[in-house]
PDB file of N, CA and C in Angstrom:
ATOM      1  N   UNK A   1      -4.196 -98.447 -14.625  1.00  0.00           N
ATOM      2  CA  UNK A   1      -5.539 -98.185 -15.093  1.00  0.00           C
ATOM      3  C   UNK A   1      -5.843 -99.100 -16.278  1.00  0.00           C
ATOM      4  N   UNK A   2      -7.090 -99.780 -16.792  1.00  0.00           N
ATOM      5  CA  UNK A   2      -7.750-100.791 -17.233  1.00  0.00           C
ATOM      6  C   UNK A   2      -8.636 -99.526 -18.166  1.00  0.00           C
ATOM      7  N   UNK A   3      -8.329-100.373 -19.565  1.00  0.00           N
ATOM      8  CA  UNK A   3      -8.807 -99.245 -20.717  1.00  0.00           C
ATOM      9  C   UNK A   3     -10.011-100.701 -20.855  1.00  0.00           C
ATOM     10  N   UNK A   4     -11.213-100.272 -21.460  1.00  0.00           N
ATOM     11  CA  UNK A   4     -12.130-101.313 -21.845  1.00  0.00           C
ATOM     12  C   UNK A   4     -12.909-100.448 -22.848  1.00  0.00           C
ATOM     13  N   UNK A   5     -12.864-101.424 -23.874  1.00  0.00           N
ATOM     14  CA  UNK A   5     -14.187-101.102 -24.930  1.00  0.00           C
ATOM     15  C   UNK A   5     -15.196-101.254 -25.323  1.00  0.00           C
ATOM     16  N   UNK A   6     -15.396-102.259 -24.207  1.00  0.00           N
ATOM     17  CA  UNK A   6     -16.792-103.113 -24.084  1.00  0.00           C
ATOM     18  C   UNK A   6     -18.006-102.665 -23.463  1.00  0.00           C
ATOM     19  N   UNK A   7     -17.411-101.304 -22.426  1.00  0.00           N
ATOM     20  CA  UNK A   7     -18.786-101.055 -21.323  1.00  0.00           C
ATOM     21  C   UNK A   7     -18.681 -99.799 -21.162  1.00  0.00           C
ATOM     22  N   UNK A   8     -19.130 -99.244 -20.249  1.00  0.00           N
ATOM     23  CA  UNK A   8     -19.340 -97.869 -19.793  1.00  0.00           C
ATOM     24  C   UNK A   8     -18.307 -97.593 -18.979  1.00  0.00           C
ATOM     25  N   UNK A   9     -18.047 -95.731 -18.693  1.00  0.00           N
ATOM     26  CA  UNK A   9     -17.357 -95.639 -18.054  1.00  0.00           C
ATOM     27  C   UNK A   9     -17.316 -95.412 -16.812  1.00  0.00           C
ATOM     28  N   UNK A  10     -18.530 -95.481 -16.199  1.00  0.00           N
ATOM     29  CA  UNK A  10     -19.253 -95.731 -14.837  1.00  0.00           C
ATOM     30  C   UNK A  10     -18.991 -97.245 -14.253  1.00  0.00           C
ATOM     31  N   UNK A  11     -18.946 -98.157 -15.004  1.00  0.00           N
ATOM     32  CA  UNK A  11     -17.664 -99.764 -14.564  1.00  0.00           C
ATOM     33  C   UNK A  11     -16.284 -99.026 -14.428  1.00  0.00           C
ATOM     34  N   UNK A  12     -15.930 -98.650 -15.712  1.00  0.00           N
ATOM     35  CA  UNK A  12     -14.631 -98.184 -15.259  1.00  0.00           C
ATOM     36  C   UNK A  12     -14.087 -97.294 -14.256  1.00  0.00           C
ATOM     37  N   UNK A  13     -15.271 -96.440 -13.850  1.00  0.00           N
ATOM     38  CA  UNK A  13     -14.678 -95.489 -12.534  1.00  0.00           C
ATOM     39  C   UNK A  13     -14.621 -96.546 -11.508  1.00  0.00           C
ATOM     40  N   UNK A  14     -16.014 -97.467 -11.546  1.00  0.00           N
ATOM     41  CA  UNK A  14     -16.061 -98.151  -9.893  1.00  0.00           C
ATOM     42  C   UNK A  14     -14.757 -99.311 -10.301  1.00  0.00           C
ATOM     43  N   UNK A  15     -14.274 -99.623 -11.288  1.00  0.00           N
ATOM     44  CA  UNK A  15     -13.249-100.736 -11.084  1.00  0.00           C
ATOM     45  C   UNK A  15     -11.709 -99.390 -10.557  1.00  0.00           C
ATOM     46  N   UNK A  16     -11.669 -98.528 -11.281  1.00  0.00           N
ATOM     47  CA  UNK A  16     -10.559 -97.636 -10.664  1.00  0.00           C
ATOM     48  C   UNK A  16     -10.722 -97.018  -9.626  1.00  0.00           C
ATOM     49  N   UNK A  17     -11.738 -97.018  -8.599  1.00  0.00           N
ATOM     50  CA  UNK A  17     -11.745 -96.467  -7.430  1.00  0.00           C
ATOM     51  C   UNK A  17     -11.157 -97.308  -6.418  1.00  0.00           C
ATOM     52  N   UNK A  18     -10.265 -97.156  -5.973  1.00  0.00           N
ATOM     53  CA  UNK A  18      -9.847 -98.354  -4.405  1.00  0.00           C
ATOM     54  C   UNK A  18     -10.698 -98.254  -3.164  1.00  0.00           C
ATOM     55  N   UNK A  19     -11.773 -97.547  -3.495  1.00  0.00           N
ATOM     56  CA  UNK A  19     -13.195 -97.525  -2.183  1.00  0.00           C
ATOM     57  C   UNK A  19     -14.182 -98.047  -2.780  1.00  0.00           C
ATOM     58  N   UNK A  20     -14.441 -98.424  -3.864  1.00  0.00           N
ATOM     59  CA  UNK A  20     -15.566 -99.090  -4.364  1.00  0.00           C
ATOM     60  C   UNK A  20     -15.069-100.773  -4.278  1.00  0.00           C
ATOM     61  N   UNK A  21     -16.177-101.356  -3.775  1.00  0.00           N
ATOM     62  CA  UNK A  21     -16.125-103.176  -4.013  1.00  0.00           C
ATOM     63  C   UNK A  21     -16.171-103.739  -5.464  1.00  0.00           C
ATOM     64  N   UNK A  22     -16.382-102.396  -6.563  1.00  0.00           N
ATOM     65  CA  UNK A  22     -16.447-103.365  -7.777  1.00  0.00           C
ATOM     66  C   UNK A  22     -14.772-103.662  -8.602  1.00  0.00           C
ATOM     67  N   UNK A  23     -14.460-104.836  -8.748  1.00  0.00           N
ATOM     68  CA  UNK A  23     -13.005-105.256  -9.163  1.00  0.00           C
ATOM     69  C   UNK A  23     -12.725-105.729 -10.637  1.00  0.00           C
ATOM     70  N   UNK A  24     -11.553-105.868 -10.914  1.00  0.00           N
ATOM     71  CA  UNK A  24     -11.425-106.685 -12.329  1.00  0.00           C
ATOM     72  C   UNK A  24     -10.312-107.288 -12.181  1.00  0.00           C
ATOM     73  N   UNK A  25     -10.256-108.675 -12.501  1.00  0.00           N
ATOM     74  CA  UNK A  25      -8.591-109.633 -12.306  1.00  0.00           C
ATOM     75  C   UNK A  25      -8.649-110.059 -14.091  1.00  0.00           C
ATOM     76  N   UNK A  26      -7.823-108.773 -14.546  1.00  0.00           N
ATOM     77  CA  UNK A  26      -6.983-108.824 -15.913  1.00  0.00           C
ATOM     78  C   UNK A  26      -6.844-110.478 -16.511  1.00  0.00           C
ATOM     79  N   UNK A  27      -5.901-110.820 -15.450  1.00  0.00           N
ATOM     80  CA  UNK A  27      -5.376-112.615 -15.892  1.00  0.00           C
ATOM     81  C   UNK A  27      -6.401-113.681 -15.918  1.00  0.00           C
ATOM     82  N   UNK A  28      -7.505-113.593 -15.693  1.00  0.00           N
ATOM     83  CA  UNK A  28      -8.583-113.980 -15.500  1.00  0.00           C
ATOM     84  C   UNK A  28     -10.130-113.448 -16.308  1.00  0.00           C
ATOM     85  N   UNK A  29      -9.869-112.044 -17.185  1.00  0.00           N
ATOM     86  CA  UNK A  29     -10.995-111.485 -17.510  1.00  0.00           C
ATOM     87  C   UNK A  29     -11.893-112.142 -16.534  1.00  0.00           C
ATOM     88  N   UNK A  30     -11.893-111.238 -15.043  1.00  0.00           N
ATOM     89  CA  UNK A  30     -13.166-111.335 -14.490  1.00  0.00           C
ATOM     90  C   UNK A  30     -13.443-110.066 -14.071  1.00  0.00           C
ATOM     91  N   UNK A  31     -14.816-110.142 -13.840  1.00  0.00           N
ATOM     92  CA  UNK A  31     -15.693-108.745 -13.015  1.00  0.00           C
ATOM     93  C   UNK A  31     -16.336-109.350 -12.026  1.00  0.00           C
ATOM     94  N   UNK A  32     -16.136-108.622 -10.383  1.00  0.00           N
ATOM     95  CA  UNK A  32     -16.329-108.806  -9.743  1.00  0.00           C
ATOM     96  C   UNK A  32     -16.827-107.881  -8.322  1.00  0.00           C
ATOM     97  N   UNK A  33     -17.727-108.534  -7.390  1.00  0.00           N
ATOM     98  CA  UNK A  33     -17.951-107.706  -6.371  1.00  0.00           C
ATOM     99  C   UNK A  33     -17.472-108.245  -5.269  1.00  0.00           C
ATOM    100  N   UNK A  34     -16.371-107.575  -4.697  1.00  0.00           N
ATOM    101  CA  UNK A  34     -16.015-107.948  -3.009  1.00  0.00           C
ATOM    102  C   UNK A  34     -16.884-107.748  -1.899  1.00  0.00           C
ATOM    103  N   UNK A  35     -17.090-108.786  -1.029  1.00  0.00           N
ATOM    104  CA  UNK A  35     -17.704-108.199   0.080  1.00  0.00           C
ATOM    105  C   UNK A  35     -16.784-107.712   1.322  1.00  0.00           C
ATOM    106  N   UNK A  36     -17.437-106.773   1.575  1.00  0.00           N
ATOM    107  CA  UNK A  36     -16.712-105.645   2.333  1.00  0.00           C
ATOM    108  C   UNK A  36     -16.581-106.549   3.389  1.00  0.00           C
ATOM    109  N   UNK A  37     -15.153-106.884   4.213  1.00  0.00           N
ATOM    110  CA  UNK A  37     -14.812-107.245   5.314  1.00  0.00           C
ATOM    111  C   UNK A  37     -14.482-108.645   4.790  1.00  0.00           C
ATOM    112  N   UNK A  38     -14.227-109.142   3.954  1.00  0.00           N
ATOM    113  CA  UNK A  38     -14.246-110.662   3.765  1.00  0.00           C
ATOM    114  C   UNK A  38     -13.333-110.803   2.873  1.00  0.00           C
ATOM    115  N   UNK A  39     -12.875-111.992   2.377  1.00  0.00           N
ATOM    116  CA  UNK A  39     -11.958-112.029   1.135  1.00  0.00           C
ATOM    117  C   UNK A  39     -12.981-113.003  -0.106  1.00  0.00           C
ATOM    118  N   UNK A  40     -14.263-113.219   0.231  1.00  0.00           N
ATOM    119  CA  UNK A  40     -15.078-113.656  -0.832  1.00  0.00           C
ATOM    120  C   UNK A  40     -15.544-112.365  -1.759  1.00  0.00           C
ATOM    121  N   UNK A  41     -15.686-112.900  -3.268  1.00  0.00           N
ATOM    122  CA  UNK A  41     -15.984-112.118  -3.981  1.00  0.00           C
ATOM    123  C   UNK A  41     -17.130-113.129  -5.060  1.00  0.00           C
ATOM    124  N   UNK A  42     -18.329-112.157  -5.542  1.00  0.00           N
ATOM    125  CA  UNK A  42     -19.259-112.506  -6.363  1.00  0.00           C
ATOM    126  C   UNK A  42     -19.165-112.180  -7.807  1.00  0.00           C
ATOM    127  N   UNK A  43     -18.498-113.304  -8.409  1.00  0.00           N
ATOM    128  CA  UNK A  43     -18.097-113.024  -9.917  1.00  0.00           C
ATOM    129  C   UNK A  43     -19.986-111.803 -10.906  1.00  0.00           C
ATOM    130  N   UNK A  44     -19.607-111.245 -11.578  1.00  0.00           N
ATOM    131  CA  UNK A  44     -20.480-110.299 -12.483  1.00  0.00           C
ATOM    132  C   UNK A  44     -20.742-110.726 -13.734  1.00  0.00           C
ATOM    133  N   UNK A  45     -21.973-111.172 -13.974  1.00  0.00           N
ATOM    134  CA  UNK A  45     -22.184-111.363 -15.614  1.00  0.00           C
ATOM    135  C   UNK A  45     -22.517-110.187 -16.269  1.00  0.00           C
ATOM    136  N   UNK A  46     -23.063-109.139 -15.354  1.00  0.00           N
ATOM    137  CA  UNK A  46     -23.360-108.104 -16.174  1.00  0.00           C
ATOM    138  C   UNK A  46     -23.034-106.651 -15.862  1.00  0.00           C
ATOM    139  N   UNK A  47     -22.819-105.786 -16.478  1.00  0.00           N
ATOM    140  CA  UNK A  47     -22.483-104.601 -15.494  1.00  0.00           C
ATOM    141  C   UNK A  47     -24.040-104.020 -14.563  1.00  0.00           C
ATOM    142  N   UNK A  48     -22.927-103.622 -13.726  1.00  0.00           N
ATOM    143  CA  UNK A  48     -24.612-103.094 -12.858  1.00  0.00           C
ATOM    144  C   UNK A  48     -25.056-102.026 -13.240  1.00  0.00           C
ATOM    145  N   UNK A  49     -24.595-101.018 -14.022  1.00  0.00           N
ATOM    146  CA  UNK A  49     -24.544 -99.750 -14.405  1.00  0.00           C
ATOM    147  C   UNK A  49     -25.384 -99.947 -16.270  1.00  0.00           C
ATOM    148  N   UNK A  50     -24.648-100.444 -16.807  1.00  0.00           N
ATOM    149  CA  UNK A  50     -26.145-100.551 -17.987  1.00  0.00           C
ATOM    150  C   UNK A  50     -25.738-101.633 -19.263  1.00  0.00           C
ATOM    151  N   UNK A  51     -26.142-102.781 -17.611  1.00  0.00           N
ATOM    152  CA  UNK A  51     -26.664-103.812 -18.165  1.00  0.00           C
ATOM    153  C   UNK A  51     -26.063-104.789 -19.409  1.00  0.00           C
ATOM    154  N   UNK A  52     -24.837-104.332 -19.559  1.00  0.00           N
ATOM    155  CA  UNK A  52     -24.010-104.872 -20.791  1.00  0.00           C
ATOM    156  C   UNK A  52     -23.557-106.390 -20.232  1.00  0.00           C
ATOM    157  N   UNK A  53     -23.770-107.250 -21.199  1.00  0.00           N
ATOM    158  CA  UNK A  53     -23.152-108.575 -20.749  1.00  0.00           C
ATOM    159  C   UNK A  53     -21.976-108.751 -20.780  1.00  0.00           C
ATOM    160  N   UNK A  54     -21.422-108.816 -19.526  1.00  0.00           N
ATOM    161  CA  UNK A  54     -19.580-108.872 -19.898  1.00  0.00           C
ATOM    162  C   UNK A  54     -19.146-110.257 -20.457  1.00  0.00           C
ATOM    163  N   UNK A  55     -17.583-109.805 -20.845  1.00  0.00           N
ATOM    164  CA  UNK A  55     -17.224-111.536 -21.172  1.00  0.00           C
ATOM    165  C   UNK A  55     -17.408-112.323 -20.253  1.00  0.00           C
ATOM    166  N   UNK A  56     -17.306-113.607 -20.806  1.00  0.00           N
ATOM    167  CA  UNK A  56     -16.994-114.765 -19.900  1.00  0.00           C
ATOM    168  C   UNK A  56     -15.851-115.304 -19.540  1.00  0.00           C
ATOM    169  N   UNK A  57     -15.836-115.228 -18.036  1.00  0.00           N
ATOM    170  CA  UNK A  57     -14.291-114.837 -17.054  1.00  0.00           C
ATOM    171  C   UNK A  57     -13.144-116.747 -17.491  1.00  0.00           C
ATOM    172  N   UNK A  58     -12.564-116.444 -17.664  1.00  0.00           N
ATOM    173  CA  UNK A  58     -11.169-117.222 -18.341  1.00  0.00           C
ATOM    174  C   UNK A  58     -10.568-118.272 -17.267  1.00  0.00           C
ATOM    175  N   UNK A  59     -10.755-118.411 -16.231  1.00  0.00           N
ATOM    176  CA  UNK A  59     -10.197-119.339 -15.031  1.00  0.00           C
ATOM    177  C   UNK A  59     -10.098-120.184 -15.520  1.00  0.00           C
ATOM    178  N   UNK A  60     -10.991-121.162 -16.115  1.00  0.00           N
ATOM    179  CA  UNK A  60     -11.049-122.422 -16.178  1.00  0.00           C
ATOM    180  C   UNK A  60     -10.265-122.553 -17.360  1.00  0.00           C
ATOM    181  N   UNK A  61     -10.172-122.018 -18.389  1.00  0.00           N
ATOM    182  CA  UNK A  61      -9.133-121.645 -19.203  1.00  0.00           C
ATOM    183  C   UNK A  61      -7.540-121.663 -19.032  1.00  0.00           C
ATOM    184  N   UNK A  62      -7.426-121.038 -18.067  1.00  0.00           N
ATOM    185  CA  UNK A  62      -6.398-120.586 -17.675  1.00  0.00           C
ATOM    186  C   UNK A  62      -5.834-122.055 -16.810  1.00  0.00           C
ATOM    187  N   UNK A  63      -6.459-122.666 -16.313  1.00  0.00           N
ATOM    188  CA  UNK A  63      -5.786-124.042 -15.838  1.00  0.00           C
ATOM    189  C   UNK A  63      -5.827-124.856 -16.884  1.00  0.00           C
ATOM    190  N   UNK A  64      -7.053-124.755 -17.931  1.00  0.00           N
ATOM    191  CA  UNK A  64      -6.605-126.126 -18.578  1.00  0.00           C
ATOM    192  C   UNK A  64      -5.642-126.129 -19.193  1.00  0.00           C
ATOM    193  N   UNK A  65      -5.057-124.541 -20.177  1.00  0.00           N
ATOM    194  CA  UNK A  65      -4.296-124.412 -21.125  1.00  0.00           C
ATOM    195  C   UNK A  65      -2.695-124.801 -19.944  1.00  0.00           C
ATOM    196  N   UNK A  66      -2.634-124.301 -19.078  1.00  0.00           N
ATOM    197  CA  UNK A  66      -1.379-124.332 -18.390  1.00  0.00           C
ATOM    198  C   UNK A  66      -1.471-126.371 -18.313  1.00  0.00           C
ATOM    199  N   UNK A  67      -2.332-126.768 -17.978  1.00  0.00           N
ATOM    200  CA  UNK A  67      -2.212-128.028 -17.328  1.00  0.00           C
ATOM    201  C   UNK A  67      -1.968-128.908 -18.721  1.00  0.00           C
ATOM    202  N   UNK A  68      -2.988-128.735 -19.846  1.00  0.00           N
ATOM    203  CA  UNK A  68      -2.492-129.133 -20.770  1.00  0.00           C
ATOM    204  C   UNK A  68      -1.229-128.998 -22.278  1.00  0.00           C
ATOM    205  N   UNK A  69      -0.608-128.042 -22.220  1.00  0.00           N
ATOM    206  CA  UNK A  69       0.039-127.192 -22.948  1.00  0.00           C
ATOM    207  C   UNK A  69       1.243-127.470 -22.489  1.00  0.00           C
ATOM    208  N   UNK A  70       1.579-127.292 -20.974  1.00  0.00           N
ATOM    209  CA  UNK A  70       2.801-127.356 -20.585  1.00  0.00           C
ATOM    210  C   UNK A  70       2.791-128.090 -19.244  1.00  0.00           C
ATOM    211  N   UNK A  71       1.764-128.696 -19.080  1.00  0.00           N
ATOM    212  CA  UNK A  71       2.020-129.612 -18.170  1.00  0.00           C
ATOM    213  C   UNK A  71       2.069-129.771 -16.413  1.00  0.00           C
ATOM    214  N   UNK A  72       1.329-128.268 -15.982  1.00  0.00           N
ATOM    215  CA  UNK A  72       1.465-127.990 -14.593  1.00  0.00           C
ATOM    216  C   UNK A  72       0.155-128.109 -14.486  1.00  0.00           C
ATOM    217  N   UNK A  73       0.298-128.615 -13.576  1.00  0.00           N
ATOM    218  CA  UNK A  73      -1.247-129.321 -12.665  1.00  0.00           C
ATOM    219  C   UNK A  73      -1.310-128.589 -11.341  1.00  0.00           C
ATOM    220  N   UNK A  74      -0.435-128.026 -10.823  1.00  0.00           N
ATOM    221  CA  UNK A  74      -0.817-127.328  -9.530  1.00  0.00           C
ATOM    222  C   UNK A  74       0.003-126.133  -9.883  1.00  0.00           C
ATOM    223  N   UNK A  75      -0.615-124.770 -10.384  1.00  0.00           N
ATOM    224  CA  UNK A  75       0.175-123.803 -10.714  1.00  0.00           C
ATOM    225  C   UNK A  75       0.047-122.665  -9.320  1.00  0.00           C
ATOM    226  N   UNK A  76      -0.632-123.232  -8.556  1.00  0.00           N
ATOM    227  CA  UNK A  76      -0.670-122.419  -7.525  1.00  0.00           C
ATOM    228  C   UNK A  76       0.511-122.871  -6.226  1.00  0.00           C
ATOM    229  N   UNK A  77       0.635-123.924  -6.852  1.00  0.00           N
ATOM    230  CA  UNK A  77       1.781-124.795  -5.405  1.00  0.00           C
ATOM    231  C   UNK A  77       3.349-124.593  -5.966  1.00  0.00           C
ATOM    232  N   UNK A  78       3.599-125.849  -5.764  1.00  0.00           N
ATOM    233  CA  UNK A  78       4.793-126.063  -6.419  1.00  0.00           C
ATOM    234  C   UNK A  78       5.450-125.965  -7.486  1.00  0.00           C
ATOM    235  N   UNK A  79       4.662-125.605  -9.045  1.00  0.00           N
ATOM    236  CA  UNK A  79       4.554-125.821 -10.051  1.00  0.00           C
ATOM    237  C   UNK A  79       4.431-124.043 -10.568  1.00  0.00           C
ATOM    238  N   UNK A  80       4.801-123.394  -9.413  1.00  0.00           N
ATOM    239  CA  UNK A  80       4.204-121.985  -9.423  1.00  0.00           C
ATOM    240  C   UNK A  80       5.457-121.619 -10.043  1.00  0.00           C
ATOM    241  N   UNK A  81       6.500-121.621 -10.795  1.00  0.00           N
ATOM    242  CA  UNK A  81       7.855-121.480 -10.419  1.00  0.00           C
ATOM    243  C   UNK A  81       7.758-121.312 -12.648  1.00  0.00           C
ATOM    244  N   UNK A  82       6.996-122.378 -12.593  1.00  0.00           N
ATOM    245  CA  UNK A  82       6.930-123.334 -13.716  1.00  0.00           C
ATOM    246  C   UNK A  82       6.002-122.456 -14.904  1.00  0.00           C
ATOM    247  N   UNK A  83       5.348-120.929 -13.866  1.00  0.00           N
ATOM    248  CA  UNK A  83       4.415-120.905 -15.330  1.00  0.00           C
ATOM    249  C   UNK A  83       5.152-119.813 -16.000  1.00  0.00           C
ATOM    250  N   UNK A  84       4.471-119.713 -17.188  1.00  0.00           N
ATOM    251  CA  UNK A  84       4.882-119.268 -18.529  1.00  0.00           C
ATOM    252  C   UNK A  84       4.765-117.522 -17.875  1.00  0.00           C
ATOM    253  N   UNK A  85       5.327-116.502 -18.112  1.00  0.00           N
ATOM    254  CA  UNK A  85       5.268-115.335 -17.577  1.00  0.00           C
ATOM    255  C   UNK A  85       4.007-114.599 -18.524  1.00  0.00           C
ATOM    256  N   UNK A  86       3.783-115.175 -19.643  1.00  0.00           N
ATOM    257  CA  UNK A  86       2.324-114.492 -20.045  1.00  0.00           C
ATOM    258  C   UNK A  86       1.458-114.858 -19.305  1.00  0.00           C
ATOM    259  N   UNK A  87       1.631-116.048 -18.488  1.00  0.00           N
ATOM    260  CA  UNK A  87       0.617-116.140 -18.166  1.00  0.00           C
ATOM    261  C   UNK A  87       0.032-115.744 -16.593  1.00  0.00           C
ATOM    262  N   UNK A  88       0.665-114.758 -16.092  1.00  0.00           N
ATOM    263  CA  UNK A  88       0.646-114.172 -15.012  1.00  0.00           C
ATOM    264  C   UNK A  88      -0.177-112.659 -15.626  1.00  0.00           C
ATOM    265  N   UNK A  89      -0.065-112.317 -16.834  1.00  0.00           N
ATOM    266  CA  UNK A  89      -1.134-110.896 -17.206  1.00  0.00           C
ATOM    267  C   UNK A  89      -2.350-111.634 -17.825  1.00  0.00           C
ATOM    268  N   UNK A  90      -2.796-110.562 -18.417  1.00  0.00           N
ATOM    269  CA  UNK A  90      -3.789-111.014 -19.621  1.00  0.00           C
ATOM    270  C   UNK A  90      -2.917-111.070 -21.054  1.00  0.00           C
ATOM    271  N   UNK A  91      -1.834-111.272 -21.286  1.00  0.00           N
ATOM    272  CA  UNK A  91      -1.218-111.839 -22.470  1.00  0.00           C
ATOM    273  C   UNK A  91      -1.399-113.107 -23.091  1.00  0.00           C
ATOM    274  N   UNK A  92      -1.817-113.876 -21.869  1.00  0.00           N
ATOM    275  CA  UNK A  92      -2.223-115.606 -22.909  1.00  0.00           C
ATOM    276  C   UNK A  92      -3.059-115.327 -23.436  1.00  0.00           C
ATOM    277  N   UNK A  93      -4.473-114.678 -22.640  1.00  0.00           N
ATOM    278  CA  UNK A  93      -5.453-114.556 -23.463  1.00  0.00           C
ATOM    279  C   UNK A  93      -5.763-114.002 -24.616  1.00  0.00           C
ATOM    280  N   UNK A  94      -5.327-112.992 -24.439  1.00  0.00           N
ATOM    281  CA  UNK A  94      -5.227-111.984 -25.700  1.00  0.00           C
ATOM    282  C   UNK A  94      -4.215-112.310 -26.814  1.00  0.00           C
ATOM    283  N   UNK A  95      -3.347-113.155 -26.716  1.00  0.00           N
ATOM    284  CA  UNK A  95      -2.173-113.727 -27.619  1.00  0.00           C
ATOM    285  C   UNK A  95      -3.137-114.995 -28.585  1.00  0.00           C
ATOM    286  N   UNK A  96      -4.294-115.631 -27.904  1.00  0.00           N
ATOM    287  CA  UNK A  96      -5.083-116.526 -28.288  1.00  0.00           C
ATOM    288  C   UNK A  96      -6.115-116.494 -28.593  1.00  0.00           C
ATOM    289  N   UNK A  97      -6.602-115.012 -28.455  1.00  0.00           N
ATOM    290  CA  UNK A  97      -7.592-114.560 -28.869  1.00  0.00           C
ATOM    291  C   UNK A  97      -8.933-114.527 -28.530  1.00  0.00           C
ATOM    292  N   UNK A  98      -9.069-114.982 -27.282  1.00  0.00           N
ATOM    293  CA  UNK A  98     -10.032-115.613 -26.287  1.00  0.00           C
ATOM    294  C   UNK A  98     -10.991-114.463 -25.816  1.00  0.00           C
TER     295      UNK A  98
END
């Protein structure tokens, strides 16, 4: 379970329900909506419930610091072996303050 202090707890039920499409990827600070039957998902700038602007989701972050910091350029391939174990949670981020 995903504690947040930022929003309501009507995000937080639909991100803790496993029947609702609304999601959150921790390692990534993202919010997101799955579409049902598919493996595409529509990143969230805002909650749908009231309207709070969420953060801004960390991906691009998350490759540059790996690519530049320590040097893996494909952390999804070969290089997967190679990353830093914070950086598989939300510990980089939060260690950096992001």
């Amino acid at each position: 379970m995903q504690f947040f202090t930022n929003c309501c707890a009507a995000l937080q039920y639909q991100i803790d329900n496993p029947y609702c499409p609304v999601g959150y990827n921790s390692k990534w600070r993202e919010y997101s909506i799955q579409d049902i039957g598919s493996t595409s998902i529509s990143l969230m700038t805002f909650c749908p419930n009231c309207s709070y602007r969420l953060p801004h989701p960390l991906r691009d972050n998350w490759f540059d610091i790996l690519e530049g910091d320590y040097n893996i350029e494909d952390p999804a391939g070969k290089n997967k072996k190679n990353i830093p174990l914070e950086f598989l949670t939300d510990e980089w981020w939060r260690k950096r303050h992001l």
